[in-house]
Protein backbone atom coordinates (compact mmCIF):
# COMPACT_ATOMS: atom_id res chain seq x y z
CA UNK A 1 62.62 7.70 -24.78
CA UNK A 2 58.93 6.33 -24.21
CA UNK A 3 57.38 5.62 -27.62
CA UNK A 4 52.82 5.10 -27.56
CA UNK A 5 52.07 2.65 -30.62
CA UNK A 6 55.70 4.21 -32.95
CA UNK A 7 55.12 8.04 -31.52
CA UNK A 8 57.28 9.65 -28.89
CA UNK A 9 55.31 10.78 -25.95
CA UNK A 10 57.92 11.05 -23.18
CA UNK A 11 61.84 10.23 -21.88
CA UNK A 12 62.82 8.34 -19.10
CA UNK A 13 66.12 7.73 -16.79
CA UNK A 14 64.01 4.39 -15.01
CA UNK A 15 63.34 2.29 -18.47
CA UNK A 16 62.30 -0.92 -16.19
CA UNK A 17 60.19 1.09 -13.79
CA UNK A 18 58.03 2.22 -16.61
CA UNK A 19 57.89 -1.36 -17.61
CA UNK A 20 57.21 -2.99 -14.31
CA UNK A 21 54.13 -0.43 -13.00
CA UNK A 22 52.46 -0.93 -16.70
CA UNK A 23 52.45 -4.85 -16.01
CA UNK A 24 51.40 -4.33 -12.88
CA UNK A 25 48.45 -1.96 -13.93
CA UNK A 26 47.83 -4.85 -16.85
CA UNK A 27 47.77 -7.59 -14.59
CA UNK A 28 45.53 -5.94 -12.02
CA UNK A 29 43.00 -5.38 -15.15
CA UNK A 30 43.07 -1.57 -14.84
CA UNK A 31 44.37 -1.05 -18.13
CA UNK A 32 43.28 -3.12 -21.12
CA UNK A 33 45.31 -6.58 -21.46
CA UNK A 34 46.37 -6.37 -25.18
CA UNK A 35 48.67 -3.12 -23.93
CA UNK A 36 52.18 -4.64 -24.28
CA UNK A 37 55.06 -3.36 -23.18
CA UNK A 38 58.81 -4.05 -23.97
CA UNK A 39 62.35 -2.03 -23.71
CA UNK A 40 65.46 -1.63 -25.76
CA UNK A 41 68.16 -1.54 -22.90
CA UNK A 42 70.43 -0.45 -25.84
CA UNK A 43 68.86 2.73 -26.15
CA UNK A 44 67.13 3.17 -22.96
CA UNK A 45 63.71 3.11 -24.52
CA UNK A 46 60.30 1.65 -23.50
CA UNK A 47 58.01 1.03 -26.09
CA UNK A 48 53.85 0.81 -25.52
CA UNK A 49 51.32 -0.58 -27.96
CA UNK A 50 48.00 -0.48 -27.73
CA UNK A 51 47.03 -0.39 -31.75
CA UNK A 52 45.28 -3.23 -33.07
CA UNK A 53 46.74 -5.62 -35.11
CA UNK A 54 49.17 -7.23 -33.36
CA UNK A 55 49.61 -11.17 -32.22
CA UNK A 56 49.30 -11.65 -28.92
CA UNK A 57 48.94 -15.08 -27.33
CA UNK A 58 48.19 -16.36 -23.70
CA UNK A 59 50.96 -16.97 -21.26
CA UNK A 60 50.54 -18.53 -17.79
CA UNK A 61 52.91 -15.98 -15.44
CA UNK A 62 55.13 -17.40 -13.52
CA UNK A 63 56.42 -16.22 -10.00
CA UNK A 64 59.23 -17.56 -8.11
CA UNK A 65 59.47 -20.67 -10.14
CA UNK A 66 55.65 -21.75 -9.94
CA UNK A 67 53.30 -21.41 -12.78
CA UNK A 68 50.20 -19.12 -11.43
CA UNK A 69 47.95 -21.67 -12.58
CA UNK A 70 47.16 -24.24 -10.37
CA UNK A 71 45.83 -27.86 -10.99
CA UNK A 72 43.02 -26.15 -8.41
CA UNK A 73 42.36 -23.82 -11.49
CA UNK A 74 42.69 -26.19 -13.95
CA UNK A 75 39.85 -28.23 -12.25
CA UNK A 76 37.79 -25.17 -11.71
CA UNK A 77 37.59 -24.98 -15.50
CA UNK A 78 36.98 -28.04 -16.23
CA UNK A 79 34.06 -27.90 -13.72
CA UNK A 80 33.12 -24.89 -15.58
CA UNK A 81 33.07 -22.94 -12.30
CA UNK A 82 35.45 -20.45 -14.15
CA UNK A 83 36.21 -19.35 -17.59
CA UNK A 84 39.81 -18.71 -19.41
CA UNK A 85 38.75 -15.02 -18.81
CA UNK A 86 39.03 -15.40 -15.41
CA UNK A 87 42.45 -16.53 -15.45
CA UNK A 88 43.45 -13.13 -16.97
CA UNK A 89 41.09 -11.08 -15.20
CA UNK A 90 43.21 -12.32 -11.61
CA UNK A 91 46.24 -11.99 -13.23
CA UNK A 92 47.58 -15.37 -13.84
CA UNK A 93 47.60 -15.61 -17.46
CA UNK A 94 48.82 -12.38 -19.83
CA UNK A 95 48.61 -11.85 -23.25
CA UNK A 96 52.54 -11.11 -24.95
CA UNK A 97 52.48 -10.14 -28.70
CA UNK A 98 56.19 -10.82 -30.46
CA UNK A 99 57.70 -7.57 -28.89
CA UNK A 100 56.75 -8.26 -24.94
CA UNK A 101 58.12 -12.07 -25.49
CA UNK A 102 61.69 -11.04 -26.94
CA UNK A 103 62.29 -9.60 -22.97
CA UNK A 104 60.31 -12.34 -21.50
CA UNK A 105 61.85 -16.12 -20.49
CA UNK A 106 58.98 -18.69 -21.73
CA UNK A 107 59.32 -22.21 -20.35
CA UNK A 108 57.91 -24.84 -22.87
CA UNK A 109 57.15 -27.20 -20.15
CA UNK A 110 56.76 -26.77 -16.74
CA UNK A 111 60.02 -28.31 -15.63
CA UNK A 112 61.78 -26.26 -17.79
CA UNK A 113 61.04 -23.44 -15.50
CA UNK A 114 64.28 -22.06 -14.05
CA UNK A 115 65.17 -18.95 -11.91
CA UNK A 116 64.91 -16.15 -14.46
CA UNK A 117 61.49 -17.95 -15.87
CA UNK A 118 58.86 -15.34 -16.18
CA UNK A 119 55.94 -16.97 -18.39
CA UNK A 120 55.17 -20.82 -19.23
């Protein structure tokens, strides 16, 4: 099953699918970035909120065991050639609220970051 914000709006036999093109979409700004997305590989089910009210928090993504931010980024800010926005408009950092981070890996510290590491 797909559940929008608690209501059923489709089914699925590709759970992960579903989840991995809306991150995609999320990261490449094309849909807003407080749309989280999580499963329940239990029962096969995706769920999608978009409702206000929900925590969400800043994540740096991280790919193949390197954090998307940079020291090169981090000096751009400081600079104030670019703004936290930024970071999340090119898809480096993404906002999780408490669903989206029970399927994610988050690495306290950057040497933390092992294999299956998706956010620091």
């Amino acid at each position: 099953l797909v559940f929008l914000n608690g209501a059923i709006i489709g089914i699925t036999i590709d759970p992960q699918r579903i989840v991995s093109t809306i991150r995609a979409v999320r990261r490449n700004g094309i849909i807003s970035e407080f749309v989280s997305v999580s499963t329940s590989a239990q029962q096969r089910s995706v769920y999608i909120a978009s409702d206000g009210g929900r925590l969400c928090r800043p994540y740096i993504i991280v790919k193949r065991r390197k954090p998307a931010v940079t020291q090169y980024h981090i000096d751009e800010l400081k600079k104030g050639h670019r703004l936290f926005e930024d970071f999340v408009d090119e898809g480096l950092i993404e906002y999780l609220d408490v669903n989206e981070m029970n399927d994610a890996s988050i690495a306290v510290y950057e040497n933390q970051i092992k294999d299956d590491t998706t956010h620091l």
